[in-house]
Every structure is written in C-alpha cells, then in structure tokens.
C-alpha atoms as a PDB file:
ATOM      1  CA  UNK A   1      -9.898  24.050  -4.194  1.00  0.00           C
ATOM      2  CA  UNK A   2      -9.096  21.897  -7.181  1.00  0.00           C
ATOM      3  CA  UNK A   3     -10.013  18.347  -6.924  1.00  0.00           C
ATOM      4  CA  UNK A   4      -6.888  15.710  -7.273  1.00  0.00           C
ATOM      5  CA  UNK A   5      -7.405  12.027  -9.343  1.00  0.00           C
ATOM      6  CA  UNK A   6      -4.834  10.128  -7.210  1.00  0.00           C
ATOM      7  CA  UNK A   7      -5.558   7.253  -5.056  1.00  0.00           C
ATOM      8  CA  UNK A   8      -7.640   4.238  -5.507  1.00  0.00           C
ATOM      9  CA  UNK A   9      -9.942   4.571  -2.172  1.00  0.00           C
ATOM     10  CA  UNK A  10     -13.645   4.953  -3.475  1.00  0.00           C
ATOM     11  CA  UNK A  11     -14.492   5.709  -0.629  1.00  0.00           C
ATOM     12  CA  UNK A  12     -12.453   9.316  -0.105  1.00  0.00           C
ATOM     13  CA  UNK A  13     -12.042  12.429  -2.031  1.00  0.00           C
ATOM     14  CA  UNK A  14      -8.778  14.703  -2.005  1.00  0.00           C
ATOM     15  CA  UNK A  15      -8.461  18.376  -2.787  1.00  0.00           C
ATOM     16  CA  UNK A  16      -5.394  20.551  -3.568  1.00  0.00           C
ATOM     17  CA  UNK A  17      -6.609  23.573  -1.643  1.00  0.00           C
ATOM     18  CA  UNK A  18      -4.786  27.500  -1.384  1.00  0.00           C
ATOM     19  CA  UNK A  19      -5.576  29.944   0.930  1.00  0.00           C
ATOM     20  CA  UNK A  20      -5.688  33.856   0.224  1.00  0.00           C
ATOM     21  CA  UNK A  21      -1.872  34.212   1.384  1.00  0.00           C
ATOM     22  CA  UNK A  22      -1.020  31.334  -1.200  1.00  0.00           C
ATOM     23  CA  UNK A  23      -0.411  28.561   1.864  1.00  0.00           C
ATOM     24  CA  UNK A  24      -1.792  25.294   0.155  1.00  0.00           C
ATOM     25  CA  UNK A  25      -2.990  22.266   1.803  1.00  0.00           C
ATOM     26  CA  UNK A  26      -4.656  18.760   1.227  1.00  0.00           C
ATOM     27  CA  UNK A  27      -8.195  18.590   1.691  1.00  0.00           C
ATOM     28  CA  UNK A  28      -9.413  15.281   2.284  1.00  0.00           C
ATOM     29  CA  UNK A  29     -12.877  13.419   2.902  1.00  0.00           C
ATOM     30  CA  UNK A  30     -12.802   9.650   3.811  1.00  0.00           C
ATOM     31  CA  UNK A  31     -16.054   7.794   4.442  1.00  0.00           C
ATOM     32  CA  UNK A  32     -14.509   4.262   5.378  1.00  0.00           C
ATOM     33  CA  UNK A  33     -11.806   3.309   7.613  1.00  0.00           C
ATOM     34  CA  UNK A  34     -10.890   5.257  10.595  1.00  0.00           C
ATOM     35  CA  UNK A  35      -8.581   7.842  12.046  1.00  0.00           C
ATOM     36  CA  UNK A  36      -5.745   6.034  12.464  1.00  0.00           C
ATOM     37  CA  UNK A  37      -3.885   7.167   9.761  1.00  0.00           C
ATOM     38  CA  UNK A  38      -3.879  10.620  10.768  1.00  0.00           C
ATOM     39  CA  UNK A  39      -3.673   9.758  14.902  1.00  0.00           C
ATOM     40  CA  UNK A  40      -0.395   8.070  13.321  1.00  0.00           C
ATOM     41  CA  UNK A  41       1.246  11.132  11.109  1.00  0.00           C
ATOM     42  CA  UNK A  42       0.473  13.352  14.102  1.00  0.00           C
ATOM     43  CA  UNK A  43       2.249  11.044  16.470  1.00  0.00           C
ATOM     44  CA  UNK A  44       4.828  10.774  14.409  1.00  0.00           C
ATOM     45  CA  UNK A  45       5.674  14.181  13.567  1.00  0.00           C
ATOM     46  CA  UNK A  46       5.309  15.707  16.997  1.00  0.00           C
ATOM     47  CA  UNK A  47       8.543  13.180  17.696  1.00  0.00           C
ATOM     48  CA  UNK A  48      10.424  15.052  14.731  1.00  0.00           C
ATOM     49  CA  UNK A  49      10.059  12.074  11.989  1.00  0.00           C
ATOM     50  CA  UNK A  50      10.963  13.937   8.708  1.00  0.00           C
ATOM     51  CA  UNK A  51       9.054  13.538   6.005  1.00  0.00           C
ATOM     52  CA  UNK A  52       5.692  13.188   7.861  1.00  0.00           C
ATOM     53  CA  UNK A  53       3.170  15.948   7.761  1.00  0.00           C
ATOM     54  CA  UNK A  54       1.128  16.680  11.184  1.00  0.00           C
ATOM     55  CA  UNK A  55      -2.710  16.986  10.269  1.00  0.00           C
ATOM     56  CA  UNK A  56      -3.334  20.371  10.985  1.00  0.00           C
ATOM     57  CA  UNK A  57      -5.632  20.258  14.128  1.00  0.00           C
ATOM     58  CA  UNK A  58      -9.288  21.897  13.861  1.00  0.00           C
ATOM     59  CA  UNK A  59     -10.317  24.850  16.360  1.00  0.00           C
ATOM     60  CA  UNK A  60     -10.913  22.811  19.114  1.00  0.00           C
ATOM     61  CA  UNK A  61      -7.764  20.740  18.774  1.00  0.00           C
ATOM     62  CA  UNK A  62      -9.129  17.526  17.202  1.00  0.00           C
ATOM     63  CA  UNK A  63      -7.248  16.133  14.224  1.00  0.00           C
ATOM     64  CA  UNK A  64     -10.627  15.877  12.161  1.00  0.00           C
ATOM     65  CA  UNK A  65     -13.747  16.977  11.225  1.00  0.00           C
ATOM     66  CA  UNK A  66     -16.756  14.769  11.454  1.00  0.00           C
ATOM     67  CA  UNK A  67     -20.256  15.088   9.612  1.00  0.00           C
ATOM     68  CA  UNK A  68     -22.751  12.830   8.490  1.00  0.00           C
ATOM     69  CA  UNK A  69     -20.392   9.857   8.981  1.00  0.00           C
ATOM     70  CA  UNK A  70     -17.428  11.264   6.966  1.00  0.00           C
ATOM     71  CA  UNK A  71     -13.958  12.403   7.965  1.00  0.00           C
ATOM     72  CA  UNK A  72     -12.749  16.141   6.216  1.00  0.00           C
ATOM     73  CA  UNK A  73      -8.739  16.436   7.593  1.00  0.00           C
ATOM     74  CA  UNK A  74      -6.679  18.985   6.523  1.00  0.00           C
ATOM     75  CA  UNK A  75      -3.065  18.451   6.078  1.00  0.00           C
ATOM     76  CA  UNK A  76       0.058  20.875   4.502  1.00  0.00           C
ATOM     77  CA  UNK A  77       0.576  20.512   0.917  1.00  0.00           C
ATOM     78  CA  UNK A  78       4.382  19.543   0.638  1.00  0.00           C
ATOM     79  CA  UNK A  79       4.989  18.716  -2.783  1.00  0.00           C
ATOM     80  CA  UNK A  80       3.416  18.196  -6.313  1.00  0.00           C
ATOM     81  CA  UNK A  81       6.353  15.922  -7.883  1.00  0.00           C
ATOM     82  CA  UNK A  82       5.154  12.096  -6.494  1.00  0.00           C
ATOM     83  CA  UNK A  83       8.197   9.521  -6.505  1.00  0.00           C
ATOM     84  CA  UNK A  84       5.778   7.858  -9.140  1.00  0.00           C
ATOM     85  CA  UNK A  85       5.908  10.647 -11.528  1.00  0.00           C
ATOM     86  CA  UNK A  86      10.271  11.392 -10.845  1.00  0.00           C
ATOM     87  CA  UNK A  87      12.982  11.357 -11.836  1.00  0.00           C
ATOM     88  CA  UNK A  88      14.048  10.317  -8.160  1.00  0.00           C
ATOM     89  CA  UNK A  89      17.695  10.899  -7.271  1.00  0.00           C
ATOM     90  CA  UNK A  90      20.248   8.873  -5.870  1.00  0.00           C
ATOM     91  CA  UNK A  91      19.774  11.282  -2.735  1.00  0.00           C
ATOM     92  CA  UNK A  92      15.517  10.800  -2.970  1.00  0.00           C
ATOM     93  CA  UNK A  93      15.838   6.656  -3.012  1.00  0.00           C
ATOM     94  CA  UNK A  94      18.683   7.031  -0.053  1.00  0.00           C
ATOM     95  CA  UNK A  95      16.170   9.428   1.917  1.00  0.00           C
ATOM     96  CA  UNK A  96      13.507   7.125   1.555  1.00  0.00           C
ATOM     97  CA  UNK A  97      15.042   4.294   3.419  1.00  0.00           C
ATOM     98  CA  UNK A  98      15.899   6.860   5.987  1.00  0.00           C
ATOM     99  CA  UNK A  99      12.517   7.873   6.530  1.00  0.00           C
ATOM    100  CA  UNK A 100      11.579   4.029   6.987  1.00  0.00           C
ATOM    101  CA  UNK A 101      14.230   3.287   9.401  1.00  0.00           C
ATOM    102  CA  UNK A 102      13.032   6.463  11.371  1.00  0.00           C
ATOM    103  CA  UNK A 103       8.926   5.457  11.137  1.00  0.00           C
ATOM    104  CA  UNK A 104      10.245   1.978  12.254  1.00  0.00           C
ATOM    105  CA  UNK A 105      12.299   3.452  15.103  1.00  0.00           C
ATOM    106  CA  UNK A 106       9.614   4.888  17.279  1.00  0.00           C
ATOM    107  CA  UNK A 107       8.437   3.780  19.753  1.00  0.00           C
ATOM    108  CA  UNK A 108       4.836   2.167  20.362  1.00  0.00           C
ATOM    109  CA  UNK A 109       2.507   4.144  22.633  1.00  0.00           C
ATOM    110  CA  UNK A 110      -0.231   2.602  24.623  1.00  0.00           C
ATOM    111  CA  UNK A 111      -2.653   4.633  22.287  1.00  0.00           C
ATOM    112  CA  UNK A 112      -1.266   2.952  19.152  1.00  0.00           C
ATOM    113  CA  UNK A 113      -1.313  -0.855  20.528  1.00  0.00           C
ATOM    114  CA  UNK A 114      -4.824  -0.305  21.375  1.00  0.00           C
ATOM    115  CA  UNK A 115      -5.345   1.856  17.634  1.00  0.00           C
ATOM    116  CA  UNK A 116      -3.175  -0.065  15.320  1.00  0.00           C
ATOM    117  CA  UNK A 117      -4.049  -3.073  13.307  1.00  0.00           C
ATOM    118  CA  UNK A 118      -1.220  -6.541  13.405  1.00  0.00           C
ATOM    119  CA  UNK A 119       0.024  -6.070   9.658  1.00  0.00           C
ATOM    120  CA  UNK A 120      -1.486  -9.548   8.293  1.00  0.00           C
ATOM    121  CA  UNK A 121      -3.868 -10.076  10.627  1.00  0.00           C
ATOM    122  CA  UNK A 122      -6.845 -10.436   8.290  1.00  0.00           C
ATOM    123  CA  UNK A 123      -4.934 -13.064   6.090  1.00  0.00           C
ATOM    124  CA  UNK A 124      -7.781 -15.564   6.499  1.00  0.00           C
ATOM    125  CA  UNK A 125     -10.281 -13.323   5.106  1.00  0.00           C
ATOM    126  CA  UNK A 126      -8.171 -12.521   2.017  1.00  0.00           C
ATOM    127  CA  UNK A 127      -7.331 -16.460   1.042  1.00  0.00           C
ATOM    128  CA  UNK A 128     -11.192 -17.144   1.875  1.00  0.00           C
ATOM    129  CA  UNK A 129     -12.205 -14.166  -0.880  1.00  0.00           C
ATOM    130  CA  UNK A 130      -9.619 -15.076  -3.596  1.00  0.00           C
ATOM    131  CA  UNK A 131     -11.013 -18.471  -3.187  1.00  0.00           C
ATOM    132  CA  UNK A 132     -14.134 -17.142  -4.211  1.00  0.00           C
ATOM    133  CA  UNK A 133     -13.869 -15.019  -6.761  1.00  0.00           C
ATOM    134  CA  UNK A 134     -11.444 -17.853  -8.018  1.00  0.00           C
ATOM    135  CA  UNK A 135     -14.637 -20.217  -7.917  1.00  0.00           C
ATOM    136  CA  UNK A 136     -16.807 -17.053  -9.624  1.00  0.00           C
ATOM    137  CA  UNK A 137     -14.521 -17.071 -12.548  1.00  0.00           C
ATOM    138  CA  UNK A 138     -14.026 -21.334 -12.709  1.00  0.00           C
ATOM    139  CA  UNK A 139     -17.459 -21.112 -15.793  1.00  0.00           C
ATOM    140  CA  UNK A 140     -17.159 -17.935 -17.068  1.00  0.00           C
ATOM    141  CA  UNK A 141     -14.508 -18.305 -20.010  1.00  0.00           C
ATOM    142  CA  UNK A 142     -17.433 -18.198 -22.135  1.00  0.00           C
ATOM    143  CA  UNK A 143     -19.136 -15.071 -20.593  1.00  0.00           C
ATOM    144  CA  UNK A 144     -20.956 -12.781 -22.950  1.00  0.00           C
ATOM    145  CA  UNK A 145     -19.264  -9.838 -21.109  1.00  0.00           C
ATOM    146  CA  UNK A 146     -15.839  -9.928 -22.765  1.00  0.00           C
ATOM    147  CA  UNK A 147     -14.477  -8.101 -19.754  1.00  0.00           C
ATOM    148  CA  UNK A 148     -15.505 -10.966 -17.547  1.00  0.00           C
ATOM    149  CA  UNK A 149     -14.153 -13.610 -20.055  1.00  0.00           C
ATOM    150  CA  UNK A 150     -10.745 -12.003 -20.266  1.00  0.00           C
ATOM    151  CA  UNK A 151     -10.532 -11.969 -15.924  1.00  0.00           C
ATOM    152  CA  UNK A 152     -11.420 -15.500 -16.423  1.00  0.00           C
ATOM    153  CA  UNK A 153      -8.844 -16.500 -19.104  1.00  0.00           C
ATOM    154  CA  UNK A 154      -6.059 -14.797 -16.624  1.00  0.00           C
ATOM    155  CA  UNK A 155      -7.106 -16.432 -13.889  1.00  0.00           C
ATOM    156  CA  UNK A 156      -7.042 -19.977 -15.422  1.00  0.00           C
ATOM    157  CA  UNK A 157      -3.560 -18.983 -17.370  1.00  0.00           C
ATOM    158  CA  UNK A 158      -2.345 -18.651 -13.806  1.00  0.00           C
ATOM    159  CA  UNK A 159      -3.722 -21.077 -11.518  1.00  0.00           C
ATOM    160  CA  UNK A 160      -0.600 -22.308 -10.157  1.00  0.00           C
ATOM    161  CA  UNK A 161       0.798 -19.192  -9.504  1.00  0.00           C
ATOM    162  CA  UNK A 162      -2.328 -18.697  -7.037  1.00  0.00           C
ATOM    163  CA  UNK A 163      -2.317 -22.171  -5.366  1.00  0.00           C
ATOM    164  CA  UNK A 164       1.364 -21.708  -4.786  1.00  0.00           C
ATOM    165  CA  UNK A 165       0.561 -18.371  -3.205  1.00  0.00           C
ATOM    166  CA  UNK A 166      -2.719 -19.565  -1.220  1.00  0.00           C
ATOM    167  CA  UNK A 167      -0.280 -22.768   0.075  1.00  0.00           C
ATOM    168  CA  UNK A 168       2.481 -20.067   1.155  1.00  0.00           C
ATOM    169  CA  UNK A 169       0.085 -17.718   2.785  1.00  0.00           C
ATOM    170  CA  UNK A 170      -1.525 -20.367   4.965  1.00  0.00           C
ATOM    171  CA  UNK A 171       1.709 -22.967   5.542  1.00  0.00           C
ATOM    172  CA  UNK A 172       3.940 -19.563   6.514  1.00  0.00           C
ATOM    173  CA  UNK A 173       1.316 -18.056   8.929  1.00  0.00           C
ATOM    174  CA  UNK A 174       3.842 -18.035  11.666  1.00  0.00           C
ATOM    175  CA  UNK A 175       6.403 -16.045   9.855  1.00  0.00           C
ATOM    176  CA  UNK A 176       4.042 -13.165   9.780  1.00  0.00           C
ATOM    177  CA  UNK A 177       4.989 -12.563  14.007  1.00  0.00           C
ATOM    178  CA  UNK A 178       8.023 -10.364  14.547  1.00  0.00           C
ATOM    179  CA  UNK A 179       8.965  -7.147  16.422  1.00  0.00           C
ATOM    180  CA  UNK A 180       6.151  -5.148  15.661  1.00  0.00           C
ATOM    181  CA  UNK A 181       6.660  -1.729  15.454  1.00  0.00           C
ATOM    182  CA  UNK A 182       4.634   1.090  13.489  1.00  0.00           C
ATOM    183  CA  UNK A 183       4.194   0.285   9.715  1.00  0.00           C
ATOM    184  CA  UNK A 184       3.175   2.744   7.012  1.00  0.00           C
ATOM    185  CA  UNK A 185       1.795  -0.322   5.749  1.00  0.00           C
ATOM    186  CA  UNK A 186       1.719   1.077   2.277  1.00  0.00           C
ATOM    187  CA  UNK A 187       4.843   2.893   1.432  1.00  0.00           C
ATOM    188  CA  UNK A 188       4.659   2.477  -2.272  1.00  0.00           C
ATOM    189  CA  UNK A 189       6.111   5.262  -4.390  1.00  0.00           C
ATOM    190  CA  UNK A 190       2.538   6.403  -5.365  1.00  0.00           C
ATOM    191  CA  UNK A 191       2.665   7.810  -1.673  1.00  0.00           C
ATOM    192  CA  UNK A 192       6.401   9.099  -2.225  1.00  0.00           C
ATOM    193  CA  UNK A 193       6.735  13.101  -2.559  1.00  0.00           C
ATOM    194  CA  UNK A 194       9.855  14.506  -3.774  1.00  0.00           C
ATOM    195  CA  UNK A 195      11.166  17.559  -2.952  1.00  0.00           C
ATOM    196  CA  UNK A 196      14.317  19.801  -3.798  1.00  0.00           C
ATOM    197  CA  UNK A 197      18.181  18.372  -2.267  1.00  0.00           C
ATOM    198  CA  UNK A 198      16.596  14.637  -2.060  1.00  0.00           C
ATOM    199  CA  UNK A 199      13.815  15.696   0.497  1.00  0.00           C
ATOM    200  CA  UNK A 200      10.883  12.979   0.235  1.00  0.00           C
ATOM    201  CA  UNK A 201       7.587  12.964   2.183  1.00  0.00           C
ATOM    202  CA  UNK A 202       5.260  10.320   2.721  1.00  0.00           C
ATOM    203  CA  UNK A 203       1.744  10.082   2.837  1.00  0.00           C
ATOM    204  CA  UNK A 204      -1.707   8.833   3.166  1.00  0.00           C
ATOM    205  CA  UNK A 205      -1.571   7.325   6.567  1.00  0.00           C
ATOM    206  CA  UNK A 206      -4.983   5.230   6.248  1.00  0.00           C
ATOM    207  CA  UNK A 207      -3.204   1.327   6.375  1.00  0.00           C
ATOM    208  CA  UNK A 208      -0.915   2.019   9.411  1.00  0.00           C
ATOM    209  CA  UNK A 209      -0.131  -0.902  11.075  1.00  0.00           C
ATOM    210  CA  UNK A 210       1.796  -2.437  14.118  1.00  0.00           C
ATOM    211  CA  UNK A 211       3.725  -5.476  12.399  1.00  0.00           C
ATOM    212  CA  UNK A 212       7.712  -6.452  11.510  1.00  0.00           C
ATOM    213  CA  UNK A 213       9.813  -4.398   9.186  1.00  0.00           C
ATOM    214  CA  UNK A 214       9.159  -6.130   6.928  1.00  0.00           C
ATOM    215  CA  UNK A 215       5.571  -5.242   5.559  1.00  0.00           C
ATOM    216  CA  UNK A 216       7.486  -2.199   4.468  1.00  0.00           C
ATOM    217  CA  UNK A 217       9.902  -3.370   3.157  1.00  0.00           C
ATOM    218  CA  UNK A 218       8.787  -5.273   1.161  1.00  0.00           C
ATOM    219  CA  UNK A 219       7.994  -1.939  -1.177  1.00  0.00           C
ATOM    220  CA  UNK A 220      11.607  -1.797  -1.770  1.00  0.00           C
ATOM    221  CA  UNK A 221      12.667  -5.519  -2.579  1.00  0.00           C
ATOM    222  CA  UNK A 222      11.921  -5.722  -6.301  1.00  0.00           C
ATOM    223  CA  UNK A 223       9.006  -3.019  -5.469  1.00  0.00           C
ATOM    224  CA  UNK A 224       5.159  -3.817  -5.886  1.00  0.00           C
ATOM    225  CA  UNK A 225       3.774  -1.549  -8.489  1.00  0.00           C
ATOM    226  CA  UNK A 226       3.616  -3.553 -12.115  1.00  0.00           C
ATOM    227  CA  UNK A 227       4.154  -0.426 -13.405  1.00  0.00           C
ATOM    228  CA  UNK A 228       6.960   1.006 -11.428  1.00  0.00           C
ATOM    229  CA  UNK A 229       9.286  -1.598 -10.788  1.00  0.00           C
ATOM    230  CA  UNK A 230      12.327  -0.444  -8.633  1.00  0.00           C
ATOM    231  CA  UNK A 231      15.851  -1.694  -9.846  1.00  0.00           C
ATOM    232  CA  UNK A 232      18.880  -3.186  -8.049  1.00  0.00           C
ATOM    233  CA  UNK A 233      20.195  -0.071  -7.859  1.00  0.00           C
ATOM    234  CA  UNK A 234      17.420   1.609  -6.078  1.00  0.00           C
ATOM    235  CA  UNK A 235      16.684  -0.902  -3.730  1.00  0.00           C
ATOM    236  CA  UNK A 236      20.336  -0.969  -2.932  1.00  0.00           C
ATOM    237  CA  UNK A 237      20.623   2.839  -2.572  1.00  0.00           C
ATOM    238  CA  UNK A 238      17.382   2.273   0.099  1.00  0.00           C
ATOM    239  CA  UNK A 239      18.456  -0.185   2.674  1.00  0.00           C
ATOM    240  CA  UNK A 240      21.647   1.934   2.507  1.00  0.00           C
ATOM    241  CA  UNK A 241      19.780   4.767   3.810  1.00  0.00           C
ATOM    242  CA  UNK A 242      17.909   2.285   5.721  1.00  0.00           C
ATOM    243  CA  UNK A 243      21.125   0.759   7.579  1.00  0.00           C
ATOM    244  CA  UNK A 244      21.692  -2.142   9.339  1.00  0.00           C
ATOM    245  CA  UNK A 245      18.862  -4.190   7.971  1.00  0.00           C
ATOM    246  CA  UNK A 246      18.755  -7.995   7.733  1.00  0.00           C
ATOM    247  CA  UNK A 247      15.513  -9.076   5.775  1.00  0.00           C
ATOM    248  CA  UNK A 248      13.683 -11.976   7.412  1.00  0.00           C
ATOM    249  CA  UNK A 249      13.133 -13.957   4.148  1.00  0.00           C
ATOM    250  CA  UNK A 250      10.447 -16.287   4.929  1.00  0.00           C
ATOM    251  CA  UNK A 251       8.444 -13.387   6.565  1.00  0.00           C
ATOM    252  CA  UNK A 252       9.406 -10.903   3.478  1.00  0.00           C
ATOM    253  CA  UNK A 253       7.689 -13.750   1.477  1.00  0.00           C
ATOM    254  CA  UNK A 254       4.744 -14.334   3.343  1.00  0.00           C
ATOM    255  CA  UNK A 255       4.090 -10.609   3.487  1.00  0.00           C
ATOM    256  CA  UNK A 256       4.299 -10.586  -0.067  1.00  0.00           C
ATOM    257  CA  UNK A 257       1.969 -13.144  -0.881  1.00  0.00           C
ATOM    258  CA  UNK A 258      -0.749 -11.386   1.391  1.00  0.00           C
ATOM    259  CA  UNK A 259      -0.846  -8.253  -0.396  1.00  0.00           C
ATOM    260  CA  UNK A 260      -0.805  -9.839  -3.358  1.00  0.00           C
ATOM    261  CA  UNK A 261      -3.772 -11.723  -2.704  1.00  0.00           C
ATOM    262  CA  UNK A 262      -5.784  -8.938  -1.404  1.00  0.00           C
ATOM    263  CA  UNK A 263      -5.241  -6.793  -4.748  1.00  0.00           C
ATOM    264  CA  UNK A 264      -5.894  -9.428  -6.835  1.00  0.00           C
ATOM    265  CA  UNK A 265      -9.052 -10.493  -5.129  1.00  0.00           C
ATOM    266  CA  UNK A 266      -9.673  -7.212  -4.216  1.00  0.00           C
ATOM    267  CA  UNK A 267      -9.704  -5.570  -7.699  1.00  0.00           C
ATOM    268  CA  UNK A 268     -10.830  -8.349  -9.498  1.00  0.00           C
ATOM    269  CA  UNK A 269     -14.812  -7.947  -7.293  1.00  0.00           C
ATOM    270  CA  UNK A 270     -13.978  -4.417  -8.718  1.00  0.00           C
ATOM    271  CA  UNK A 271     -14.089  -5.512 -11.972  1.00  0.00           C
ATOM    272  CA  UNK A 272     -17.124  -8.141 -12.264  1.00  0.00           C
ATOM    273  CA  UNK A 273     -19.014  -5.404 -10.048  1.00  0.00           C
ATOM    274  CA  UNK A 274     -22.034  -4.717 -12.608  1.00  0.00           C
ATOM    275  CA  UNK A 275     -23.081  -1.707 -10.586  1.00  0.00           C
ATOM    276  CA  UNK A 276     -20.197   0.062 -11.223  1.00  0.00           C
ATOM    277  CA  UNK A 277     -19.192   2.101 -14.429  1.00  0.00           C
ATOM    278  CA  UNK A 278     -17.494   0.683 -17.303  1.00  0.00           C
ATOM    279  CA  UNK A 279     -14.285   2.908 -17.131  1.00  0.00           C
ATOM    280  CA  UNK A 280     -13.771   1.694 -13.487  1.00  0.00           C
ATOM    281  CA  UNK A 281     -14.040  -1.628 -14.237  1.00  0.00           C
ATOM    282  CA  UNK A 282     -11.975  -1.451 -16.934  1.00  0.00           C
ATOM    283  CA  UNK A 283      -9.766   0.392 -14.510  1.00  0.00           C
ATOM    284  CA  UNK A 284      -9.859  -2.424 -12.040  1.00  0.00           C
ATOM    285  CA  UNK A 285      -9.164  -5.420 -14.852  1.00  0.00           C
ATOM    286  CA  UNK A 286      -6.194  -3.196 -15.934  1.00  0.00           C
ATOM    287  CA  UNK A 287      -4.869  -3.624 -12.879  1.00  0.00           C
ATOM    288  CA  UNK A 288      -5.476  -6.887 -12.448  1.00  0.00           C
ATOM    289  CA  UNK A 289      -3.432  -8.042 -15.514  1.00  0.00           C
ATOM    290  CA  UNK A 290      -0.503  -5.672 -14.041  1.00  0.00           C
ATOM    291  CA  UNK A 291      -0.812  -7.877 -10.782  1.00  0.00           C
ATOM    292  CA  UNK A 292      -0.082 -11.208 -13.299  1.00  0.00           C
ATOM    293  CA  UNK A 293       1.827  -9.677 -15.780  1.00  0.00           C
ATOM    294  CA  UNK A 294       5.801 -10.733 -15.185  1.00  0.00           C
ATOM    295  CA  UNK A 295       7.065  -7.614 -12.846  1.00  0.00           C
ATOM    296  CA  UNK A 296       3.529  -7.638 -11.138  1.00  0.00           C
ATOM    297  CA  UNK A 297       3.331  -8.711  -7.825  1.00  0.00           C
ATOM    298  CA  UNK A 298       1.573 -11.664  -8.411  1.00  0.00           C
ATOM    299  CA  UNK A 299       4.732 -12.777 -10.041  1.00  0.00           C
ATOM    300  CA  UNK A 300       7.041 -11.429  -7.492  1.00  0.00           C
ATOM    301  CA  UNK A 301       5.240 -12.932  -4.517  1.00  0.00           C
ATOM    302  CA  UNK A 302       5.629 -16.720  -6.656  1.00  0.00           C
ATOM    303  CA  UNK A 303       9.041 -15.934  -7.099  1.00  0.00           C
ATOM    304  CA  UNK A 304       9.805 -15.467  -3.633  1.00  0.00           C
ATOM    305  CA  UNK A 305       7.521 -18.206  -2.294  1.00  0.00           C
ATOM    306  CA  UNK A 306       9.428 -20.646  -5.055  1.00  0.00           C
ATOM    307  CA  UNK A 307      12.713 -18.817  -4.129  1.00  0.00           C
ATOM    308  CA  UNK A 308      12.327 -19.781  -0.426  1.00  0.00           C
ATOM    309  CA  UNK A 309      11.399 -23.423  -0.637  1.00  0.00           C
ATOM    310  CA  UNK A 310      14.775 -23.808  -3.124  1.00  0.00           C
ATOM    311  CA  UNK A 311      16.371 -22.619   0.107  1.00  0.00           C
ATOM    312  CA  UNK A 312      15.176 -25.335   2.543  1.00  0.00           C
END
C-alpha cells in the first residue's frame, strides 16, 4: 500500500492499495464523522448510479471495519487522473452533470431520512464561529507571529465582504428549504475522477446530505475552488448534461454564502492553531487568502449575495 496526500480531513488517512493479481483499491481510515458517506455510495450504486463506487463489503457483509474508534473501508480504485489534475473533455464536464442529475434522482429511503444531515442545517454554528475568530483577529494586526498578522490584515481588508455574507446567511435562512433529495454535498472537482471516453467517478462520500439541488450545484456555477475556477463553457457543458435545471437563485446564494463561511472560519482556527505544525498552518492561511482572493469563494458568494439584492 502506498499512502495518498489528497484530501484535507485530519482526521482520515487514504491508501492506494494492489493486491497480488494487480486489482487496486482505496484504503481508507476515518476517525471523525460517521458512515454515512459510504451507507450512501453503497445505496447508490446497488440502484445502478454510474460513477459511484460500492464500498466493498467486509466478510460478514458490513460496509466497514471498526477498531479502536476508527473506520478502515475499502473501496475499488477507479482512476488516478482527478478532474483537478485534467485536461477534462467536453464529454468529462457533460458526464459530470449527468452523474448529478442521476445522484439527485433517487429516491430517499427511510434509512437515509433518518442517516442524512439537512444540507445547511448547522448554519447558526458557522455565522456564530466566523464571528469569533472575526473578534480573535479584531487586535492582532500587530501580532509578533507574522502569520497571524497577515490573517488579520485579510480579514480587516475584507470586512464588508463578511458582514454582507453574515447578513445574507441569516436574512435568507428560508431559502435554504427545498425538495430535498440526496446531496454529494461536496462535488468539487478535487473529488472528480476521469476516466477514458468521458467516464468520471465521484468520490469521498463523507458530507452527504438530504437538501435542494442546489448545494450541488452550486460546484458548477462559477465553481468553488480559488484555484480551479470553472468557465462559462464548462458550466454550460454541465447543466447540459444535467438537463432541465432551473437554479433557485436566492437559495444558490444562500448556499453559497454557507460554505463560504465555514472554510473561511474553518481554516482560518487552522491557521492560528499553535499546536499544530508550521507547514499546516501555512497550509491553512494559503487557503484562506484563496477563499478572499477575487475567484475565491469568498468573492463569489458576495457577488451573488450583491447580485441578488440588484434583482429585488
């Protein structure tokens, strides 16, 4: 087994292992979250959703392993070409909205009501801790920690970007409701595969949700990754695979605005963490100025937000 860099869950550890008849598979060990991820894949590929790999099950049929409070699945290895790393064809970004519009087409068990998260849910949590870390970072322009001092300068440089992104979250709140069917919740093209003739997998299961369309799709409008921006062109040559889609604005933005919260507050407690090591805070304050930088999704959430209120 060779171990694999990708992801940004501390918390879990993901091999590349091959077997003596060359079969390869991903080996994973999770210590937070729960199951859901993989209860979802396996759901979803037992009803013939392509692009979804089944967990494959353990001898006594469970989907997972459990030891000392950690998870170890096993899952095929599809592809080693991530969306992320491309080129993706015109036939990839087209499959990719397909395998939305078929995730979004299933139908919703009794299991996964009771299993599944509402997309957005914790939204009160998430303006409560960017509030905070805003007020940790109000003094400390003048930190001896130059890492610290620089979170603090891009914080301050875009204050009104966050207030008009805390006042969206919290005065949109309704928007968030909608026919609520099962959500990759995180369908970014870091968890895009690519395979030959415009096949495309997707994985990492772990933020399934039950929520409106539109918490996925909100990956394709303009994209979310600072560093992987998708085009006009791409998002058109989605929803075309996707078909028949009319994008609830208001709830597009709202959904927006969450996530973007959460990274930012999220990654910037990363980066003033002093127990952690220098390279991952530097990591985390790397990605924080992506999030604010003008195709991050700090910046795309605002423009939305701004974008909405021109319409009413």
């Amino acid at each position: 087994m060779d171990e694999v860099p990708y992801g940004a869950d501390l918390r879990a550890r993901l091999w590349r292992g091959e077997t003596g008849d060359g079969a390869r598979y991903a080996v994973k060990v999770s210590g937070g979250g729960t199951p859901a991820g993989l209860i979802v894949s396996a759901h979803l590929a037992e009803r013939g959703v392509p692009g979804v790999a089944a967990p494959v099950r353990t001898r006594d049929g469970r989907l997972y392993a459990e030891r000392d409070g950690v998870r170890l699945s096993v899952v095929p290895w599809v592809s080693d070409l991530r969306a992320l790393d491309g080129p993706m064809s015109e036939a990839h970004w087209r499959a990719y909205g397909k395998l939305l519009a078929a995730v979004h087409a299933v139908p919703v068990t009794g299991e996964l009501e009771r299993l599944l998260p509402g997309g957005g849910d914790a939204y009160p949590s998430i303006v409560a801790a960017t509030r905070d870390v805003a007020e940790r970072l109000r003094d400390q322009a003048d930190s001896g920690d130059p890492l610290v001092a620089d979170l603090a300068a891009h914080w301050a440089a875009h204050a009104d970007r966050m207030s008009t992104l805390l006042g969206g979250v919290e005065r949109l709140a309704a928007h968030r409701s909608g026919p609520a069917v099962v959500r990759h919740g995180d369908p970014h093209l870091g968890n895009l595969l690519l395979g030959p003739n415009g096949q495309v997998w997707l994985i990492d299961w772990d933020d399934a949700v039950l929520a409106p369309r539109e918490c996925d799709l909100m990956f394709v409008v303009g994209g979310v990754l600072a560093f992987a921006p998708i085009t006009p062109g791409q998002e058109r040559a989605v929803l075309a695979g996707y078909d028949a889609v009319d994008i609830d604005a208001a709830r597009l933005a709202w959904f927006l605005a969450v996530r973007a919260l959460d990274d930012l507050s999220d990654w910037t407690r990363q980066a003033l963490d002093p127990t952690a090591s220098p390279d991952d805070r530097a990591t985390a304050a790397r990605i924080v100025r992506g999030l604010v930088s003008p195709v991050g999704l700090v910046t795309l959430a605002d423009a939305a937000l701004r974008d909405l209120a021109g319409r009413r």
